[in-house]
C-alpha atoms as a PDB file:
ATOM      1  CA  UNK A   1      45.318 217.076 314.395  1.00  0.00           C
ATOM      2  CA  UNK A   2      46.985 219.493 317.131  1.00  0.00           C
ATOM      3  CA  UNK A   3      44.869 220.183 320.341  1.00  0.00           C
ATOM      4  CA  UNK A   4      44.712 223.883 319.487  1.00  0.00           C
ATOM      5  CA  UNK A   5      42.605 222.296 316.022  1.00  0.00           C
ATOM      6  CA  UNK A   6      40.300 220.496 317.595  1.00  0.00           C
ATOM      7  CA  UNK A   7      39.622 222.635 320.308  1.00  0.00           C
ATOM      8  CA  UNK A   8      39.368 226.238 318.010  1.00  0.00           C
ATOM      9  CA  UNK A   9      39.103 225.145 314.632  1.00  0.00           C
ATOM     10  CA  UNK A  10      36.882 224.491 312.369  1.00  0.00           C
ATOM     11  CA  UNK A  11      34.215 221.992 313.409  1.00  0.00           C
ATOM     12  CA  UNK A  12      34.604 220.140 309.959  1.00  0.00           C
ATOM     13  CA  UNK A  13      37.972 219.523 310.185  1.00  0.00           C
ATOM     14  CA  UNK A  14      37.939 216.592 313.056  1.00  0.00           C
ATOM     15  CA  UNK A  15      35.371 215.302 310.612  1.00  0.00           C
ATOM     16  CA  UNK A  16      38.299 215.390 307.642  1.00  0.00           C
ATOM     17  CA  UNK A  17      40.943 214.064 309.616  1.00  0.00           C
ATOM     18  CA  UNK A  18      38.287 211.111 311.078  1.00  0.00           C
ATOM     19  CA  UNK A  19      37.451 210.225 307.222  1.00  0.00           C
ATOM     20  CA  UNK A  20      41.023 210.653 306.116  1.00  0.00           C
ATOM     21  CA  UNK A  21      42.473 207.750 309.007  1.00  0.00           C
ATOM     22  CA  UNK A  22      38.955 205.834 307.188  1.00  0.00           C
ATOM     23  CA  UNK A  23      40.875 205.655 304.037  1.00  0.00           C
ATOM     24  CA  UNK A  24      44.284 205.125 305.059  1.00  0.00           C
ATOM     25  CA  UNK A  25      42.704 201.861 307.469  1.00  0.00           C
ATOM     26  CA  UNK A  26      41.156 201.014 304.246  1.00  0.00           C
ATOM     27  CA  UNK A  27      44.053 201.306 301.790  1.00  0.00           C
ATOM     28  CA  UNK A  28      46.264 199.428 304.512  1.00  0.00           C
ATOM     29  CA  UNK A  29      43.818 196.686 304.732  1.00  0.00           C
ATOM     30  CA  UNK A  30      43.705 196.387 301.014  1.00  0.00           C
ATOM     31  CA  UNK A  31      47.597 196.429 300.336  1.00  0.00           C
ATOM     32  CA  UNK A  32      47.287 193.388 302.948  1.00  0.00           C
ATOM     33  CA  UNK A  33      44.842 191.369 301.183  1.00  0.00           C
ATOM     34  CA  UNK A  34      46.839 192.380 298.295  1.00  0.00           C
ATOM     35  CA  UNK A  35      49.928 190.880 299.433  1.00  0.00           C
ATOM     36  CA  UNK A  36      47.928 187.830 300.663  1.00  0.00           C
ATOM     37  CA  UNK A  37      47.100 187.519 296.832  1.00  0.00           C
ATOM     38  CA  UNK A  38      50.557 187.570 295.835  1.00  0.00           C
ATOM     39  CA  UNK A  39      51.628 185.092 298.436  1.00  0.00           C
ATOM     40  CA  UNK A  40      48.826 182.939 297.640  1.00  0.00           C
ATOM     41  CA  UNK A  41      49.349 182.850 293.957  1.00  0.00           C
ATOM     42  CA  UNK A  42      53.164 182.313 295.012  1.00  0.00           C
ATOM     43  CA  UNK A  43      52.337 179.335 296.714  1.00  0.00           C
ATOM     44  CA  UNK A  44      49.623 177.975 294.359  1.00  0.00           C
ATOM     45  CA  UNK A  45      52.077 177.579 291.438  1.00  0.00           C
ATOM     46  CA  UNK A  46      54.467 175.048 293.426  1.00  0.00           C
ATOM     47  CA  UNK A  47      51.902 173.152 295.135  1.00  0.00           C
ATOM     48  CA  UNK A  48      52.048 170.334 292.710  1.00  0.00           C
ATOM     49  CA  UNK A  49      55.139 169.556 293.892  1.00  0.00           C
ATOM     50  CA  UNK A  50      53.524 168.417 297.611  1.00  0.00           C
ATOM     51  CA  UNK A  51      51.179 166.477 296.086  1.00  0.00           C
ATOM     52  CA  UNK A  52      52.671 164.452 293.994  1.00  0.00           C
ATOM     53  CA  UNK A  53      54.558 162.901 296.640  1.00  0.00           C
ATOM     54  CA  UNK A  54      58.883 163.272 294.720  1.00  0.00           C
ATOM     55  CA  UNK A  55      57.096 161.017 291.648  1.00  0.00           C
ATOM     56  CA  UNK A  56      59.390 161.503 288.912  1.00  0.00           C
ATOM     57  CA  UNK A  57      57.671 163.297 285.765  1.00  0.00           C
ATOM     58  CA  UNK A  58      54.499 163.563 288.027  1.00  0.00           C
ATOM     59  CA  UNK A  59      55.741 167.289 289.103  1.00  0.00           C
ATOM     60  CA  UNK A  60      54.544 170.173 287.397  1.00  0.00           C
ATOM     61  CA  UNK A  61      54.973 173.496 288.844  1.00  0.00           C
ATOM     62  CA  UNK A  62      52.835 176.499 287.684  1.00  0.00           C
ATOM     63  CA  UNK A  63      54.744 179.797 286.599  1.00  0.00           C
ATOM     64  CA  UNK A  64      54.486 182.484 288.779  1.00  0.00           C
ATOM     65  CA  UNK A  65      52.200 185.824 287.401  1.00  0.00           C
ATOM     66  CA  UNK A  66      54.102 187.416 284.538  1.00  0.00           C
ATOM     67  CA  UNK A  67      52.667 191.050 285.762  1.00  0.00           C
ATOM     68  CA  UNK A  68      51.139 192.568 289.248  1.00  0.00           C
ATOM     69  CA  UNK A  69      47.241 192.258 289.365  1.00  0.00           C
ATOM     70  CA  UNK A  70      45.214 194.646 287.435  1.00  0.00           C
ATOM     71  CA  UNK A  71      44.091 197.523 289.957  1.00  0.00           C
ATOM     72  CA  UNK A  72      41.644 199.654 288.333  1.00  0.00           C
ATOM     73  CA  UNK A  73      38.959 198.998 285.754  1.00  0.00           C
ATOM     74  CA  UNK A  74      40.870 201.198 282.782  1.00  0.00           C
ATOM     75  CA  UNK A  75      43.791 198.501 283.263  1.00  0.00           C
ATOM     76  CA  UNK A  76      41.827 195.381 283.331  1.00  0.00           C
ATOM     77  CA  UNK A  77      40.499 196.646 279.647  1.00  0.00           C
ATOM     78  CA  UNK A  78      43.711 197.335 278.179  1.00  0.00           C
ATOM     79  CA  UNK A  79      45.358 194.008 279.569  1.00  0.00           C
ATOM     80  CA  UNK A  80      41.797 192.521 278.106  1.00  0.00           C
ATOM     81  CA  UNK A  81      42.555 194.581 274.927  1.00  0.00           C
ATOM     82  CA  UNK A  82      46.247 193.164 274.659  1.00  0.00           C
ATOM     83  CA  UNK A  83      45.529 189.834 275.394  1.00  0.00           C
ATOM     84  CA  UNK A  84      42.392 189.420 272.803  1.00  0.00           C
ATOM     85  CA  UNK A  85      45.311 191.530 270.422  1.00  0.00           C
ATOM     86  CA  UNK A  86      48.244 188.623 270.922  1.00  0.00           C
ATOM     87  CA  UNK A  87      45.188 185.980 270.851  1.00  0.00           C
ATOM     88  CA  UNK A  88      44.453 186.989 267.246  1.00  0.00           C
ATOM     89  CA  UNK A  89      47.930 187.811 266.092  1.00  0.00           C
ATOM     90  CA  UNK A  90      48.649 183.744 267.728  1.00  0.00           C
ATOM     91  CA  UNK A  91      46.367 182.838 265.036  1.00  0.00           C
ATOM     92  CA  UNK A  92      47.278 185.016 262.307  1.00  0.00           C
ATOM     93  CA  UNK A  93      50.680 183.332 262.509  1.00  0.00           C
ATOM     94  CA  UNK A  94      49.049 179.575 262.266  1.00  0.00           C
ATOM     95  CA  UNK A  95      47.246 180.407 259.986  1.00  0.00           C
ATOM     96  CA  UNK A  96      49.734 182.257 257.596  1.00  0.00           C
ATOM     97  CA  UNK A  97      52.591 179.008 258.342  1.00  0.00           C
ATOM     98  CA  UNK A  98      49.216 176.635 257.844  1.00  0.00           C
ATOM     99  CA  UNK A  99      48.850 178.238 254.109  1.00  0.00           C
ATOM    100  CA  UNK A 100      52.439 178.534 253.875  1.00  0.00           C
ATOM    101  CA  UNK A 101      52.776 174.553 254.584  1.00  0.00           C
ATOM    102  CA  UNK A 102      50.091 173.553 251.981  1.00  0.00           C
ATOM    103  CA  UNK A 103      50.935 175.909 248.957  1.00  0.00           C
ATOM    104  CA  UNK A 104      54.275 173.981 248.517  1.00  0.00           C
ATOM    105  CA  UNK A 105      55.209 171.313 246.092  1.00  0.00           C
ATOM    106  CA  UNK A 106      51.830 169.112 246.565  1.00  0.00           C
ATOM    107  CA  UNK A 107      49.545 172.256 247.453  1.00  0.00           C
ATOM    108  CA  UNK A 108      49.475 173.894 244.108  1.00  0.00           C
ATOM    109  CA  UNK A 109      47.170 172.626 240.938  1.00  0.00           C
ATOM    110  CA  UNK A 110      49.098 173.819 237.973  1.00  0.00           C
END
């Protein structure tokens, strides 16, 4: 905001530019406790290895997140959506190779 703004302009726009900075303190903050997420996470998946003091077979380190956090509520449902969709076609499959396995040579009656 210029001097010659704030001095002659319109009363309402210090108020814009004061709730504007708001937001961008706000988005900054969050993109930091964002990244402390990621780093966190990023950590978390290798701690094993510290605390298992080098035993061999003992070690067991985490994979890292296969996709960036879920931001807004529309996303969360459609990774919800996917996940309940690869859930059920996980079972389809066992259950089709299950049938598969037991209509050979000793599953059928005739």
């Amino acid at each position: 905001m210029t001097d010659g703004q704030y001095w002659y302009g319109d009363v309402r726009l210090s108020d814009a530019y004061i709730e504007a900075d708001r937001l961008k303190s706000e988005r900054a903050n969050h993109m930091a406790w964002l990244q402390g997420q990621y780093v966190y996470c990023a950590i978390g998946s290798f701690t094993e290895c510290f605390t298992s003091f080098g035993k061999k077979g003992k070690i067991k380190i985490a994979p890292y997140l296969k996709e960036p956090f879920a931001l807004s509520k529309s996303e969360q449902e459609s990774r919800k959506e996917r996940e309940i969709a690869e859930r059920k076609e996980r079972i389809r499959k066992k259950l089709t190779a299950s049938v598969k396995m037991g209509s050979g040579a000793h599953g059928s009656n005739s």
